[in-house]
PDB file of N, CA and C in Angstrom:
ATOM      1  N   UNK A   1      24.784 110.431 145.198  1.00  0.00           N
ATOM      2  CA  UNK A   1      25.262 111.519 146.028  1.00  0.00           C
ATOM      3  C   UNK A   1      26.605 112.054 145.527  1.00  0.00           C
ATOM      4  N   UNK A   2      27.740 111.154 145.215  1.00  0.00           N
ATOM      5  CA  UNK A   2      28.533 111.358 144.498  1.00  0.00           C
ATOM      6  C   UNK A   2      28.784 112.418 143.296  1.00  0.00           C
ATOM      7  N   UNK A   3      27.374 112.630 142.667  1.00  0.00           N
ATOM      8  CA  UNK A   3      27.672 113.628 141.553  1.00  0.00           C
ATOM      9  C   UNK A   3      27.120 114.740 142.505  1.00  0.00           C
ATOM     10  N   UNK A   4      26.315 114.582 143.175  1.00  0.00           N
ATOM     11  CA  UNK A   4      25.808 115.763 143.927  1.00  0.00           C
ATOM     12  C   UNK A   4      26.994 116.806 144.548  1.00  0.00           C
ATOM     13  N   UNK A   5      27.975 115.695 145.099  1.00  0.00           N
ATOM     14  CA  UNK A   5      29.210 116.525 145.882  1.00  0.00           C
ATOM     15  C   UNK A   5      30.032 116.852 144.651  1.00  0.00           C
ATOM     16  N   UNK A   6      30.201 116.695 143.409  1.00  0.00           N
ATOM     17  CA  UNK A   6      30.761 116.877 142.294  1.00  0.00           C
ATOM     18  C   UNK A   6      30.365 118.474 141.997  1.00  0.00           C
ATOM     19  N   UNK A   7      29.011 118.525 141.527  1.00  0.00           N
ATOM     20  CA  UNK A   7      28.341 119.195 141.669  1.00  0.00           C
ATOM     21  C   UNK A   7      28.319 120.718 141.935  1.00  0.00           C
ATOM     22  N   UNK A   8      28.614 120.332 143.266  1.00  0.00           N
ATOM     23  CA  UNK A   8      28.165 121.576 144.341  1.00  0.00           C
ATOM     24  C   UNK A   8      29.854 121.853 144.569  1.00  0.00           C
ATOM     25  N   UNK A   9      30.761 120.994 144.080  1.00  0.00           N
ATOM     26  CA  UNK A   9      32.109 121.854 144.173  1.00  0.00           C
ATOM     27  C   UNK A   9      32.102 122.494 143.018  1.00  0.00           C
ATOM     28  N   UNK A  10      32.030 122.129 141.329  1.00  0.00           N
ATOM     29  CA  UNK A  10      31.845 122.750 140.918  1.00  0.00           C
ATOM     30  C   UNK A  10      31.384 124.317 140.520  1.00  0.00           C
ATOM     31  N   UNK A  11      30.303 124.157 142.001  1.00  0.00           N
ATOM     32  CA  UNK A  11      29.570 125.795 141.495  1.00  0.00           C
ATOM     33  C   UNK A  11      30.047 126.673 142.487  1.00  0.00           C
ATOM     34  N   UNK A  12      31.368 126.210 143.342  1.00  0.00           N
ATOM     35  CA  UNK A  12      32.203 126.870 143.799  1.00  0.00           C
ATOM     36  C   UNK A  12      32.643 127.861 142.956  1.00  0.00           C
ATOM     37  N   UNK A  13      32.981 129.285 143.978  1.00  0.00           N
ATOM     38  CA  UNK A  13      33.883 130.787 143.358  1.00  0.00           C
ATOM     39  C   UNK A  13      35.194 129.902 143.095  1.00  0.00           C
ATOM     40  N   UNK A  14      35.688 130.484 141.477  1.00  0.00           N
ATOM     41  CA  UNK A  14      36.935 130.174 141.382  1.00  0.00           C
ATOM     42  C   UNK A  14      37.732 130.247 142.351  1.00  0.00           C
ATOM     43  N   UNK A  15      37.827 131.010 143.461  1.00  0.00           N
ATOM     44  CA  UNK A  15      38.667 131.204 144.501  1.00  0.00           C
ATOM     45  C   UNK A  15      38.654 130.247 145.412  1.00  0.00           C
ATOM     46  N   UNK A  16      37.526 128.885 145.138  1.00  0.00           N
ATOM     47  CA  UNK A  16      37.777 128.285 146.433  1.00  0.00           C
ATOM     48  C   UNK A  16      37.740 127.049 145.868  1.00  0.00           C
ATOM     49  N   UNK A  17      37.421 126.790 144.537  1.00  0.00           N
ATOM     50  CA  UNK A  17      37.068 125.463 143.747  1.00  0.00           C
ATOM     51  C   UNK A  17      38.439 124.764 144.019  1.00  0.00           C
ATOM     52  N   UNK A  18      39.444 125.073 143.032  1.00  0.00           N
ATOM     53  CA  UNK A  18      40.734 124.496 143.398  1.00  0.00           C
ATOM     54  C   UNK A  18      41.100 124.089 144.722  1.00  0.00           C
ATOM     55  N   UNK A  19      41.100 125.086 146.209  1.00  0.00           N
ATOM     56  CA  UNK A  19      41.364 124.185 147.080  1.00  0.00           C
ATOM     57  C   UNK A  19      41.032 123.353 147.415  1.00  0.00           C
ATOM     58  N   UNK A  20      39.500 123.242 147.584  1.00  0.00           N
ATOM     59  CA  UNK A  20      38.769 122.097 147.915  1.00  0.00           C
ATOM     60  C   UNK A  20      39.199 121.161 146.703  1.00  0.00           C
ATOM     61  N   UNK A  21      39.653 120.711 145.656  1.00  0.00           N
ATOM     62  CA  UNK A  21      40.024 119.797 144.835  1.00  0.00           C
ATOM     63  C   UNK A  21      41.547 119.332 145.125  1.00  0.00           C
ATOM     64  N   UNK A  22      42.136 120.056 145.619  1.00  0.00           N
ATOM     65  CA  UNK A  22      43.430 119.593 145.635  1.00  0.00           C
ATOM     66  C   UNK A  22      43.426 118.894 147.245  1.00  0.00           C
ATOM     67  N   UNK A  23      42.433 119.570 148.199  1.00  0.00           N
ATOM     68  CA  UNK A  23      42.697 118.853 149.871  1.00  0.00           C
ATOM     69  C   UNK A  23      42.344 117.487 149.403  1.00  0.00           C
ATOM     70  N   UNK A  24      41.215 117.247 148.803  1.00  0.00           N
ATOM     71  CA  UNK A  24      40.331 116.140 149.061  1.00  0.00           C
ATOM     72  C   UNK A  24      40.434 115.199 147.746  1.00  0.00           C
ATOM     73  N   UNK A  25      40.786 115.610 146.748  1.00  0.00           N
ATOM     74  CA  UNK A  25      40.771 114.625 145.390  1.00  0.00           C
ATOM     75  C   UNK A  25      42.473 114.449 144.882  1.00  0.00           C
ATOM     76  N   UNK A  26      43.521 115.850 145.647  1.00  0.00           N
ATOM     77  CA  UNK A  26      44.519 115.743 145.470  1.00  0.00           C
ATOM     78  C   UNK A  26      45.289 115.392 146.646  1.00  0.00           C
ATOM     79  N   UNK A  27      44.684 115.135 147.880  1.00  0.00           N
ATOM     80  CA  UNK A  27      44.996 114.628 148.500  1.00  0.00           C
ATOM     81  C   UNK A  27      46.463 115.537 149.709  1.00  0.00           C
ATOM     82  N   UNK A  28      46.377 117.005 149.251  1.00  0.00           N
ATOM     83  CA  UNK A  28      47.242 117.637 149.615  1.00  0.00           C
ATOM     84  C   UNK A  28      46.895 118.233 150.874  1.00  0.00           C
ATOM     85  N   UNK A  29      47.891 119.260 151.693  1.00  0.00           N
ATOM     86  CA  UNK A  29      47.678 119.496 153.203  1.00  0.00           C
ATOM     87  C   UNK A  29      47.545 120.954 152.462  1.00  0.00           C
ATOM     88  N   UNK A  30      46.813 122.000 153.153  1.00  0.00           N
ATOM     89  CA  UNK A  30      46.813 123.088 153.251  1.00  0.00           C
ATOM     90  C   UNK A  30      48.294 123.987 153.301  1.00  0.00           C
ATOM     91  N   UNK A  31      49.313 123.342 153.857  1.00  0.00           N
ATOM     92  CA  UNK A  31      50.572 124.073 153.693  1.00  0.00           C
ATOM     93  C   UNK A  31      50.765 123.825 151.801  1.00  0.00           C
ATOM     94  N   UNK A  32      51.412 122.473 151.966  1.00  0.00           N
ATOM     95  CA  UNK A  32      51.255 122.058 150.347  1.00  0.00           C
ATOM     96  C   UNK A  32      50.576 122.917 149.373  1.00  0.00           C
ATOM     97  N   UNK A  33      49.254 123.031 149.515  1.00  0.00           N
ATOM     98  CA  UNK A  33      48.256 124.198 148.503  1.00  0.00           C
ATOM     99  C   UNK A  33      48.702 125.479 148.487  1.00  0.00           C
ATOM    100  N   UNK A  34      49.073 126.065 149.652  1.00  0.00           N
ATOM    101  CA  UNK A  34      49.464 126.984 150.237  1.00  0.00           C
ATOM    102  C   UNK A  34      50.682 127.483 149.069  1.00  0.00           C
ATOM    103  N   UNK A  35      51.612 126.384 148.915  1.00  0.00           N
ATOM    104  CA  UNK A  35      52.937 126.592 148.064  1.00  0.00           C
ATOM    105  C   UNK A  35      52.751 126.479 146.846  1.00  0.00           C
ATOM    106  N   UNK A  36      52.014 125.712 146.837  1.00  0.00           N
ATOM    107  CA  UNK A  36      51.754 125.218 145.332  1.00  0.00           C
ATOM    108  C   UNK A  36      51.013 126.341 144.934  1.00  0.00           C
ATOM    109  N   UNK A  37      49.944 127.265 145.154  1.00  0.00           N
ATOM    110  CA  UNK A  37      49.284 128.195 144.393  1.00  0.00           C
ATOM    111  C   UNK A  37      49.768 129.065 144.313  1.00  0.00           C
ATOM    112  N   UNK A  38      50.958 129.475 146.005  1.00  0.00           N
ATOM    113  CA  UNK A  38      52.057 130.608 145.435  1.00  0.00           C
ATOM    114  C   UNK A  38      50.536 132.093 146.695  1.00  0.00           C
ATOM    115  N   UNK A  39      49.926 131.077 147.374  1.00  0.00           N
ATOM    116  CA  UNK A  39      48.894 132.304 148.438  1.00  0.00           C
ATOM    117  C   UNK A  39      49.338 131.595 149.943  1.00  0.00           C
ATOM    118  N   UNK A  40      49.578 132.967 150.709  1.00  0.00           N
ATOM    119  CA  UNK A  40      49.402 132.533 152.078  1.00  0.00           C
ATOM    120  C   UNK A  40      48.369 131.509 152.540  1.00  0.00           C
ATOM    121  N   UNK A  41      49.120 130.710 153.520  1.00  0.00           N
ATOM    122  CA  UNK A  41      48.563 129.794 154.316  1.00  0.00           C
ATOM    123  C   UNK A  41      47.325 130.468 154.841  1.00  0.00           C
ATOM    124  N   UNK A  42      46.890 131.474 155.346  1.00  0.00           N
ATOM    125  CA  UNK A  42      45.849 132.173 155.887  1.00  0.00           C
ATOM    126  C   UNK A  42      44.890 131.942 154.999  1.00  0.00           C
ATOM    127  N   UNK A  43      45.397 132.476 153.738  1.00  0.00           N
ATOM    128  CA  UNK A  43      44.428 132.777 152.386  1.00  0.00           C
ATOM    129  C   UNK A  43      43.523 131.314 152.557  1.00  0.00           C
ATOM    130  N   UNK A  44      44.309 130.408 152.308  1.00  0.00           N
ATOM    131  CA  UNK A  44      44.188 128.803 152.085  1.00  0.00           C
ATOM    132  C   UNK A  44      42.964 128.554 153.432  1.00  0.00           C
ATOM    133  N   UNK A  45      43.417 129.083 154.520  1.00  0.00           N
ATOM    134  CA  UNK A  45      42.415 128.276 155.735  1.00  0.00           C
ATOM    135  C   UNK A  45      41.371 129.049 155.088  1.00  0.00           C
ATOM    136  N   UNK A  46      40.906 130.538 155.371  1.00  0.00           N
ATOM    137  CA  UNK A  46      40.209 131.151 155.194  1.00  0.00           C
ATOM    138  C   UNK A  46      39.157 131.082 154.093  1.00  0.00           C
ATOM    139  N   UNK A  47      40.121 130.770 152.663  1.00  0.00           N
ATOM    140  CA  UNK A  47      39.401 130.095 151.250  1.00  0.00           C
ATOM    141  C   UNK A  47      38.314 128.613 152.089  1.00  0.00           C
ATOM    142  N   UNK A  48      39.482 127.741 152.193  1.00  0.00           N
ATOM    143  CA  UNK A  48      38.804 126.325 152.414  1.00  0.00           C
ATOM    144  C   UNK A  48      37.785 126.342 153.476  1.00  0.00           C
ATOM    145  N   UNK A  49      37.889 127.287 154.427  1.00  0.00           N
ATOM    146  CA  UNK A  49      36.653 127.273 155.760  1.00  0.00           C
ATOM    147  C   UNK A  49      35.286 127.705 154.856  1.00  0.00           C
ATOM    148  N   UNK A  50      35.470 128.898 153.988  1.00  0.00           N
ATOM    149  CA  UNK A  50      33.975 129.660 153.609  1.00  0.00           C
ATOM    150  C   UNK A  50      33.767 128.624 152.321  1.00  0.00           C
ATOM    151  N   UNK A  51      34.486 127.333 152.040  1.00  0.00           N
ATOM    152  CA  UNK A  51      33.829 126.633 150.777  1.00  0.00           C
ATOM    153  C   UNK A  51      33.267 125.570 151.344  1.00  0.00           C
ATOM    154  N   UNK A  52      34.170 125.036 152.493  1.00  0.00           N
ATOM    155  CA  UNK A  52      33.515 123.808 153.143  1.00  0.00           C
ATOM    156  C   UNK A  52      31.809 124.383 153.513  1.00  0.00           C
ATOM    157  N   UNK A  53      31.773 125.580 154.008  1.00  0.00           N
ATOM    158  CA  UNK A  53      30.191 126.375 154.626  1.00  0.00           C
ATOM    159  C   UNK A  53      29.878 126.247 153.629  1.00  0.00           C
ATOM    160  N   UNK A  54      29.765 126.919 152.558  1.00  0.00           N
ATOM    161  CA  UNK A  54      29.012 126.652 151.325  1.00  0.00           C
ATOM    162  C   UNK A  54      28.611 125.751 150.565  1.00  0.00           C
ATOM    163  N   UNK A  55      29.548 124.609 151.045  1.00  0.00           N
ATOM    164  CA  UNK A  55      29.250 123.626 150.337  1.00  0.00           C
ATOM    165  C   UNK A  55      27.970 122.485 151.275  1.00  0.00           C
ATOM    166  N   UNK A  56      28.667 122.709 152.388  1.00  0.00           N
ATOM    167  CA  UNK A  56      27.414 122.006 153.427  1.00  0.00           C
ATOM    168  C   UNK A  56      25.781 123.042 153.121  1.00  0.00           C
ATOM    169  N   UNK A  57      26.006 124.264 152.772  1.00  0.00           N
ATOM    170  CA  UNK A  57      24.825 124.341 153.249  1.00  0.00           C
ATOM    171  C   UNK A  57      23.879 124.167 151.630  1.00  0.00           C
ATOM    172  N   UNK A  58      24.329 124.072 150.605  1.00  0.00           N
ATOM    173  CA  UNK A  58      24.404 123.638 148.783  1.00  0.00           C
ATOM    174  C   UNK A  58      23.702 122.705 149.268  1.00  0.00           C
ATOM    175  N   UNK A  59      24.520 121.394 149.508  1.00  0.00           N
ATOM    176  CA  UNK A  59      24.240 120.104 149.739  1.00  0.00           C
ATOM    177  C   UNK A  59      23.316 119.747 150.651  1.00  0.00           C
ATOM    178  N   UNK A  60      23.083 120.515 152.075  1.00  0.00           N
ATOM    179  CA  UNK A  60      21.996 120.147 152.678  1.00  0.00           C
ATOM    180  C   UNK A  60      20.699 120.512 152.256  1.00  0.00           C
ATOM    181  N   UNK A  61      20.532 121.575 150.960  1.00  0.00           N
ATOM    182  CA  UNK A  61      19.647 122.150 150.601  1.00  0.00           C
ATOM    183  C   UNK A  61      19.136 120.790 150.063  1.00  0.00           C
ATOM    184  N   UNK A  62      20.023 120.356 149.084  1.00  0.00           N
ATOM    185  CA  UNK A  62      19.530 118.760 147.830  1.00  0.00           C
ATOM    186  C   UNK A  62      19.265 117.881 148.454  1.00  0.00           C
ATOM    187  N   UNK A  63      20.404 117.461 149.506  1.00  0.00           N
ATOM    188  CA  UNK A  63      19.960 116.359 149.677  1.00  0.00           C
ATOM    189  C   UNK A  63      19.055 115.835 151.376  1.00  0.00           C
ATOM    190  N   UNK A  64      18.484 117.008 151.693  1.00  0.00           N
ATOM    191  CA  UNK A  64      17.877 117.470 153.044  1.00  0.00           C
ATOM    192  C   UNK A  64      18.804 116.802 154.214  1.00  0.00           C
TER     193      UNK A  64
END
């Protein structure tokens, strides 16, 4: 399952790949990302809400 969630972040829009890598593998808060990429905090919720959806619905496709 592990490569599966690898995976399906991967085939994330550049626009949302990085956040989701830095909340969860970098271990950072959404303000943090927020500074660090140099994009509003909004940008950041808004990015990370429509990748987390995409990514659940990727993954529920594979792995039912």
């Amino acid at each position: 399952e592990a490569w599966q969630v690898q995976r399906a972040v991967a085939g994330l829009p550049e626009s949302e790949r990085p956040l989701v890598e830095l909340a969860y593998w970098g271990g950072m808060s959404q303000s943090e990302i927020a500074g660090y990429l140099g994009v509003p905090l909004g940008t950041v919720k808004t990015r990370t809400r429509a990748a987390l959806a995409r990514l659940a619905t990727t993954l529920e496709q594979e792995l039912g």
